[in-house]
Protein backbone atom coordinates (compact mmCIF):
# COMPACT_ATOMS: atom_id res chain seq x y z
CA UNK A 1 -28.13 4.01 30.51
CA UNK A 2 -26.48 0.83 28.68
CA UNK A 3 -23.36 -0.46 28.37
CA UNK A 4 -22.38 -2.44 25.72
CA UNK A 5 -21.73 -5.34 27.81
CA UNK A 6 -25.47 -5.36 29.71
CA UNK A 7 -28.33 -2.94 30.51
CA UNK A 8 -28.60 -1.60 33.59
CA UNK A 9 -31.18 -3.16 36.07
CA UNK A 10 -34.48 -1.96 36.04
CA UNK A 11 -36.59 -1.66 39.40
CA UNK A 12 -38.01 -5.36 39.58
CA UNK A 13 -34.20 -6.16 38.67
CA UNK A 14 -33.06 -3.93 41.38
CA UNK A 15 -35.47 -5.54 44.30
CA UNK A 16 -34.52 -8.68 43.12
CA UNK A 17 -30.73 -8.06 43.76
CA UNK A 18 -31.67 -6.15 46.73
CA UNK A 19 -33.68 -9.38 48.01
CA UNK A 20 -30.80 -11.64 47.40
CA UNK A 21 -28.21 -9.31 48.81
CA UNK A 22 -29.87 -9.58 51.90
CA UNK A 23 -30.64 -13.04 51.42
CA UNK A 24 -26.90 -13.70 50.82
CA UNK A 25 -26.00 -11.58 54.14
CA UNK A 26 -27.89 -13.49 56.52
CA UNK A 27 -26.91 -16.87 55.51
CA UNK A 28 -23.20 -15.93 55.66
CA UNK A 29 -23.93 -14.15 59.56
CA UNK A 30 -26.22 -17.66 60.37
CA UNK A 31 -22.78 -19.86 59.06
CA UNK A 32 -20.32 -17.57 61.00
CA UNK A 33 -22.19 -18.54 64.18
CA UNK A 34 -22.47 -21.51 63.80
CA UNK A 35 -18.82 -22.29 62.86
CA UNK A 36 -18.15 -20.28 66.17
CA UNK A 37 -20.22 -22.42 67.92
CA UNK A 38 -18.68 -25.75 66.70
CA UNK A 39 -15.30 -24.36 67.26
CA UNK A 40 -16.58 -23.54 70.93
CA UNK A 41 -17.90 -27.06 71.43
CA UNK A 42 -14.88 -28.46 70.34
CA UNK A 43 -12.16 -26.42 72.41
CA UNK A 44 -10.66 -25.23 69.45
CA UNK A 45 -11.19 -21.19 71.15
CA UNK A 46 -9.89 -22.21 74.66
CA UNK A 47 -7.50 -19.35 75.65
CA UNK A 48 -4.25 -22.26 76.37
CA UNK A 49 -4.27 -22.74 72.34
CA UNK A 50 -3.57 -18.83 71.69
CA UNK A 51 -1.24 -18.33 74.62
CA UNK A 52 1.81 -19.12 72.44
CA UNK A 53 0.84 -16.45 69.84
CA UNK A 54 1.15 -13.46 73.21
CA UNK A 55 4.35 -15.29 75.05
CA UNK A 56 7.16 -12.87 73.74
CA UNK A 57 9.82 -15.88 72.79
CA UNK A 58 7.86 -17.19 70.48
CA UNK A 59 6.58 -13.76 69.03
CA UNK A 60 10.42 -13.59 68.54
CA UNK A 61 10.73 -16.67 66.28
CA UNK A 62 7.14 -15.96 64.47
CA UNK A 63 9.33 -12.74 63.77
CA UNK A 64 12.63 -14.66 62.53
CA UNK A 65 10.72 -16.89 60.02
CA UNK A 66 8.31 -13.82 58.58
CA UNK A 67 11.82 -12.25 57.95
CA UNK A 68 12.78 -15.42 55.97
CA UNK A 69 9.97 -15.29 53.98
CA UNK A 70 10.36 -12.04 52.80
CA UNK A 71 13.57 -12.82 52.12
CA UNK A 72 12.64 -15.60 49.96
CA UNK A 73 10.46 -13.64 48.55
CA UNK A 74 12.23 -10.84 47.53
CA UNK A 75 15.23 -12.97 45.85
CA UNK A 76 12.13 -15.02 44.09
CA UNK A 77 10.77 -12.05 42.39
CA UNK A 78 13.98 -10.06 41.39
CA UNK A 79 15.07 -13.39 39.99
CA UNK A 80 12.14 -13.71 38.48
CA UNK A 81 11.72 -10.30 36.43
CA UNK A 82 15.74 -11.10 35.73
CA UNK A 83 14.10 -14.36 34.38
CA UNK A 84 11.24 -13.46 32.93
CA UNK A 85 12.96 -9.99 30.66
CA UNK A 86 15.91 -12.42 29.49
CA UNK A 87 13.48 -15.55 28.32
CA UNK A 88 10.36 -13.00 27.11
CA UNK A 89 13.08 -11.15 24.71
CA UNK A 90 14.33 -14.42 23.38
CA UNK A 91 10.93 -15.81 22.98
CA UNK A 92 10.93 -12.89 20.59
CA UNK A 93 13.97 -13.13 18.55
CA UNK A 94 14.86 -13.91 14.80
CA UNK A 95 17.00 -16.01 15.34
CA UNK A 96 15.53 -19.91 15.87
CA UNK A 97 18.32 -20.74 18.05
CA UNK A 98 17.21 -18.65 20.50
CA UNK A 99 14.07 -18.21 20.29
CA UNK A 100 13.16 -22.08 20.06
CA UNK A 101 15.64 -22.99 22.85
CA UNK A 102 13.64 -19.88 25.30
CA UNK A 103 10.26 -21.01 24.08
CA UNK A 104 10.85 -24.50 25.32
CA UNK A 105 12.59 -23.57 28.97
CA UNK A 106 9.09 -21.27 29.49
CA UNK A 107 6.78 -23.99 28.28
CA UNK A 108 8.03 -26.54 30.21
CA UNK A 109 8.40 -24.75 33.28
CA UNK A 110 4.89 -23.19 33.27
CA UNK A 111 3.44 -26.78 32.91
CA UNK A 112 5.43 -28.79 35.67
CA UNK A 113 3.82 -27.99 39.15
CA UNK A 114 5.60 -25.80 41.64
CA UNK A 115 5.57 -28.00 44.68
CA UNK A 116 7.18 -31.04 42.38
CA UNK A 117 9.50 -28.63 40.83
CA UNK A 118 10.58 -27.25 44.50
CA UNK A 119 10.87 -30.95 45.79
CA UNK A 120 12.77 -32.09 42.71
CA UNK A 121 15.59 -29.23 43.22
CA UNK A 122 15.52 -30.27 46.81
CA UNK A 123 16.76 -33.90 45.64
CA UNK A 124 19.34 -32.72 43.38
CA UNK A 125 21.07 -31.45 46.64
CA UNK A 126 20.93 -34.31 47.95
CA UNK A 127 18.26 -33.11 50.29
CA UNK A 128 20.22 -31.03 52.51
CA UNK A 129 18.52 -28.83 54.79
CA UNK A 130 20.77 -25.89 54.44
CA UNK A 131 19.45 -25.89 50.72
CA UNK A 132 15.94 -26.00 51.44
CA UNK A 133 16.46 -22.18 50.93
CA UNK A 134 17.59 -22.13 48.24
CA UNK A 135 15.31 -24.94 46.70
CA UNK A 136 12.82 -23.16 47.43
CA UNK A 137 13.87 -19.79 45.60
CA UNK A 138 15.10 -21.62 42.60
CA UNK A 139 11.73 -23.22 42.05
CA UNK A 140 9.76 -19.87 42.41
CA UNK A 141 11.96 -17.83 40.28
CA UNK A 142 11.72 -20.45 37.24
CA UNK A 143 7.69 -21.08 37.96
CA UNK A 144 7.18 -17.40 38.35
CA UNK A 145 9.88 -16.25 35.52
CA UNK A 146 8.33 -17.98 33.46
CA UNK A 147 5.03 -17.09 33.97
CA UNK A 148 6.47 -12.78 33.50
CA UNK A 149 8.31 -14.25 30.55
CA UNK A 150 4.78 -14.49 29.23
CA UNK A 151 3.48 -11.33 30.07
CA UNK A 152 6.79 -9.36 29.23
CA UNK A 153 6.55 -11.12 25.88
CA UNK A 154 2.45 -10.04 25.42
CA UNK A 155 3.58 -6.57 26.51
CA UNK A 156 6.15 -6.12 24.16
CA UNK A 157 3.64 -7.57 21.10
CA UNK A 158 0.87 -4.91 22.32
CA UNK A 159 2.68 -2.14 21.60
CA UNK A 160 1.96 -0.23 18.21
CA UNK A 161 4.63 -1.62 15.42
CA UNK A 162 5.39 2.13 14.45
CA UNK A 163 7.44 2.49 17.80
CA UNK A 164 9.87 -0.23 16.67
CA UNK A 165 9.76 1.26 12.53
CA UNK A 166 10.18 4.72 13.98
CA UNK A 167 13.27 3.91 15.81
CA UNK A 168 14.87 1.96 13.03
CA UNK A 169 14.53 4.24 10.47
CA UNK A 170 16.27 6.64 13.22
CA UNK A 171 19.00 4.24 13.13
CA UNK A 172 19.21 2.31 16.04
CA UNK A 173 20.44 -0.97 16.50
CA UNK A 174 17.99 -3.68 17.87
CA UNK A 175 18.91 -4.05 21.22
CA UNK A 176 18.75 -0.08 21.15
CA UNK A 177 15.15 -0.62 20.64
CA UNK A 178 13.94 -3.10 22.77
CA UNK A 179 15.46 -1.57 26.12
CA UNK A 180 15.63 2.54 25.27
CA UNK A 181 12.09 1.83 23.12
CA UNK A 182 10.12 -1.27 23.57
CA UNK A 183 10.76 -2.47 27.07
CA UNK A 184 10.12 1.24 29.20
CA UNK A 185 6.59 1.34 27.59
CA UNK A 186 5.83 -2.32 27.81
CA UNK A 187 6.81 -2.07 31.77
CA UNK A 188 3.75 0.70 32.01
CA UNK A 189 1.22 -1.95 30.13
CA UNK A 190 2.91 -5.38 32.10
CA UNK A 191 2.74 -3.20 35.45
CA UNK A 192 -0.36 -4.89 36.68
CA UNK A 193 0.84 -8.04 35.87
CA UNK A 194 4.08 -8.22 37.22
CA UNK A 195 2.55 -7.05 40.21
CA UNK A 196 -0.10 -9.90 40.52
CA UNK A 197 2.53 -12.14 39.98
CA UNK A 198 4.63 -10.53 42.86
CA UNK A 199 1.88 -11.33 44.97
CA UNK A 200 1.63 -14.88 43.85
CA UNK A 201 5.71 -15.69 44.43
CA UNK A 202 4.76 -14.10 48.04
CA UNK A 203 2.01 -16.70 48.56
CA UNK A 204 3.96 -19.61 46.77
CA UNK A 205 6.42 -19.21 49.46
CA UNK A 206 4.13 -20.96 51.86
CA UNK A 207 5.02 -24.32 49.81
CA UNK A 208 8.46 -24.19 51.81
CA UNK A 209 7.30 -26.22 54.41
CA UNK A 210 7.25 -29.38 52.29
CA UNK A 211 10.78 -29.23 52.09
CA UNK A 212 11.61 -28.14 55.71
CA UNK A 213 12.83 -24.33 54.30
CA UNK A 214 12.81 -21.99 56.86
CA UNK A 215 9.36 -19.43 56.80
CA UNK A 216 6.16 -18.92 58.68
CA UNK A 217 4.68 -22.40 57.25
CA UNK A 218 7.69 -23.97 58.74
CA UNK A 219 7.31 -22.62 61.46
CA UNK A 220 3.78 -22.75 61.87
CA UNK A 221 3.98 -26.81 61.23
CA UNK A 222 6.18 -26.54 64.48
CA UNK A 223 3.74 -24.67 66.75
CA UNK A 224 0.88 -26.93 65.82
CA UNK A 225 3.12 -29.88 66.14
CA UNK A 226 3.89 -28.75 69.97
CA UNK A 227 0.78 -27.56 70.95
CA UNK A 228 -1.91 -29.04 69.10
CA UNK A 229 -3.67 -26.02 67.88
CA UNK A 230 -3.55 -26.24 64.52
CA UNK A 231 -6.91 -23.46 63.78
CA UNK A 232 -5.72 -20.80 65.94
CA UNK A 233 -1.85 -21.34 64.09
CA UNK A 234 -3.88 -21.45 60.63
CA UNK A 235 -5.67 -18.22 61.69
CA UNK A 236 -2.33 -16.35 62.79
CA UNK A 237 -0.65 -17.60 59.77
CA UNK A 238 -3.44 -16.97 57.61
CA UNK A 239 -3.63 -13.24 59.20
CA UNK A 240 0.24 -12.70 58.56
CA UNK A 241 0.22 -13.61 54.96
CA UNK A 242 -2.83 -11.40 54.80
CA UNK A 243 -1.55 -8.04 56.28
CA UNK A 244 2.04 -8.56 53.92
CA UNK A 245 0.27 -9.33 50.72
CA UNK A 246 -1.92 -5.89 51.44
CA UNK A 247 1.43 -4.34 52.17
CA UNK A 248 2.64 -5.12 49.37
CA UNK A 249 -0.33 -4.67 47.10
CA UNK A 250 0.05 -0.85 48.72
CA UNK A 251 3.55 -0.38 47.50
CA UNK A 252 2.59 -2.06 43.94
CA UNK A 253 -0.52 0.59 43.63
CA UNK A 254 2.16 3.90 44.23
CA UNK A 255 4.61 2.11 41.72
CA UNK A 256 1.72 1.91 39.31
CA UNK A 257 0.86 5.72 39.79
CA UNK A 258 4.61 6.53 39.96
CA UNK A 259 5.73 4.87 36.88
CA UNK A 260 2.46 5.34 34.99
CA UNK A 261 1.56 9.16 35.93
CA UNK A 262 -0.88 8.16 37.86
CA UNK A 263 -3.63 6.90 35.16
CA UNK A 264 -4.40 4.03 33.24
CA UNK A 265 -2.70 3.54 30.11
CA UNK A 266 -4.35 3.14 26.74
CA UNK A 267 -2.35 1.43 24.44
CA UNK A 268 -4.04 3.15 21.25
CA UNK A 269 -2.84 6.54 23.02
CA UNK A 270 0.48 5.54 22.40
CA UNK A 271 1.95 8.22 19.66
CA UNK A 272 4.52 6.35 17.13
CA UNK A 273 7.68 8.04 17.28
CA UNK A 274 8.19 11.31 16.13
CA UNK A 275 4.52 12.59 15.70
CA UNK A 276 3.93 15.56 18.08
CA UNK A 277 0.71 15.78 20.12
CA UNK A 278 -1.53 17.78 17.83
CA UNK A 279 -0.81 14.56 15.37
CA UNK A 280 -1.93 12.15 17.92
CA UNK A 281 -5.06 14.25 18.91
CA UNK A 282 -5.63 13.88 15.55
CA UNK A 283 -5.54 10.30 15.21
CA UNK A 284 -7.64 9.74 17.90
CA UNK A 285 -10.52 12.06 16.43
CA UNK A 286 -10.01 9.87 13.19
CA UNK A 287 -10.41 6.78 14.61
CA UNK A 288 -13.10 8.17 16.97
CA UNK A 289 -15.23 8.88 14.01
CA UNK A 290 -14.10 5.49 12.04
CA UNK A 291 -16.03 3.91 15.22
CA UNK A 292 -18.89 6.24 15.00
CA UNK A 293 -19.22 5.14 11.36
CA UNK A 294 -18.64 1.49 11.53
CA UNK A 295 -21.62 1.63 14.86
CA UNK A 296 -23.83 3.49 12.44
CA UNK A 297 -23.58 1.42 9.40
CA UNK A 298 -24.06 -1.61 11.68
CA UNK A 299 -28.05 -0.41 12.44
C-alpha cells in the first residue's frame, strides 16, 4: 500500500534494511566496547571516582542544586508563556505601535544567543553572585518567550477566520475574542509546542554554570573540580537531566490528552461558530469529495 509521501518497501528493499539494521547494530555494540575498554585503560571506571555519587552528604547537595534547577525552571517557563501570550498578541495587533514595538523585542531576542544574553544580564548587576539566579531566569524567559511568542502567534493565525467573524457579528469586543475565542483553541493546536519548548528552558538551565548560578551544572563543575572525575560527574549529570526531562515529558503527554480530549486535533475540524454538528459533518463530506475530485482530474 502507498502513501503519498513513498511506497512501501518491497522484499529486496526489505532485506536491504534488514541487512543494514543489523549492520548498524553491531557496529554500535563493537564502539560501546571499545569505549569501555578505553575508559578502563584509562581509570576513568575505578570505583574512588563514583564514591562521591553513594556518600550520603553529597547525595544531599546533588539534591539541593536539582531543587534549584527546577526552580529555575519553573519561574523560566511561567515567565515565559506570561511572555510569550503578551508579545504573540501584540505581534498581532492593528495598531503599529504595538505591534512594531512587540515584533522587534521577539526578533531581537530570538537572534542574540542565550549564553551571551545570560552573561550580559549578569553584568548589568554588576556581577553579583546572589543574582546569578536571577540572571539566569531573566535570560531564559526572554530567549524562550520569545521563541512561544512565535508559536502562540502561528497558533492564533491557524485557526479558521470564521471563529473570529462569528464572534464579532455576536458582538463581542476584541479582547473578548482573543481570550474567550481565539486563545482556548489555539492552546489545543500550540500544546505540542509549548511543551517542546518547556523541555528546552529545562535543558537551557544547564548554561547556569557560566555564571556561577546555583544548579546541578554548578554543582557538578564543583565535584569534578575536587575529585577529578569529570566522566563519571558528566554521566550522573547527564542521567539526572535525563530522568526530569522524561518526567516532565510524562506530565506534558496527560496535559495534552487532558486539555485536548485525548486525540489529535485537526484544525479543518474546527466548526466556525454557531454551525451545529450535522453542519460540520457536512462540510467535511464536501470538502472530502472536493479532494476526491481535484485527485481525479489530476490523472
Amino acid at each position: 500500500m502507498s502513501t503519498v509521501l513513498y511506497d512501501n518497501p518491497g522484499p529486496r528493499s526489505r532485506r536491504i534494511n534488514r541487512i543494514v539494521g543489523l549492520v548498524t547494530t553491531l557496529l554500535l555494540v563493537v564502539g560501546l566496547f571499545w569505549t569501555i575498554r578505553l575508559l578502563s585503560q584509562n581509570g576513568q571506571l575505578e570505583g574512588d571516582l563514583w564514591e562521591p555519587f553513594v556518600t550520603p552528604r553529597y547525595i544531599e547537595l546533588l539534591w539541593v542544586a536539582l531543587l534549584e534547577t527546577l526552580k529555575a525552571a519553573v519561574f523560566a517557563i511561567a515567565g515565559a508563556v506570561v511572555f510569550g501570550v503578551i508579545f504573540g498578541v501584540g505581534k498581532l495587533s492593528e495598531h503599529r505601535w504595538i505591534r512594531w514595538p512587540a515584533w522587534l523585542v521577539v526578533e531581537f531576542f530570538r537572534a542574540v544567543p542565550l549564553l551571551m544574553l545570560i552573561i550580559f544580564i549578569w553584568t548589568l548587576y554588576g556581577l553579583q553572585l546572589d543574582k546569578s539566579f536571577q540572571s539566569l531566569v531573566i535570560g531564559l524567559i526572554l530567549y524562550n518567550g520569545s521563541v512561544l511568542a512565535e508559536v502562540f502567534r502561528a497558533g492564533i493565525n491557524a485557526l479558521p477566520k470564521g471563529q473570529s467573524e462569528a464572534a464579532y457579528a455576536l458582538g463581542m469586543r476584541k479582547y473578548q475574542v482573543m481570550t474567550s475565542v481565539l486563545l482556548p483553541q489555539a492552546v489545543k493546536i500550540m500544546l505540542p509546542s509549548i511543551i517542546s519548548q518547556c523541555i528546552v528552558a529545562l535543558k537551557d538551565t544547564s548554561l547556569g554554570y557560566t555564571i556561577l548560578a546555583p544548579g546541578l551544572t554548578t554543582e557538578m563543575k564543583s565535584f569534578w573540580l575536587t575529585f577529578q572525575n569529570q566522566l563519571p560527574a558528566t554521566l550522573v549529570l547527564l542521567m539526572l537531566y535525563l530522568v526530569v526531562n522524561l518526567c516532565l515529558e510524562v506530565l506534558a503527554r496527560w496535559a495534552q490528552k487532558k486539555f485536548s480530549g485525548g486525540r489529535k486535533l485537526d484544525v479543518t475540524a474546527v466548526g466556525v461558530l454557531g454551525e451545529t454538528e450535522d453542519e460540520i459533518a457536512a462540510g467535511r463530506v464536501r470538502a472530502t469529495h472536493a479532494n476526491t475530485g481535484s485527485s481525479h482530474g489530476g490523472h
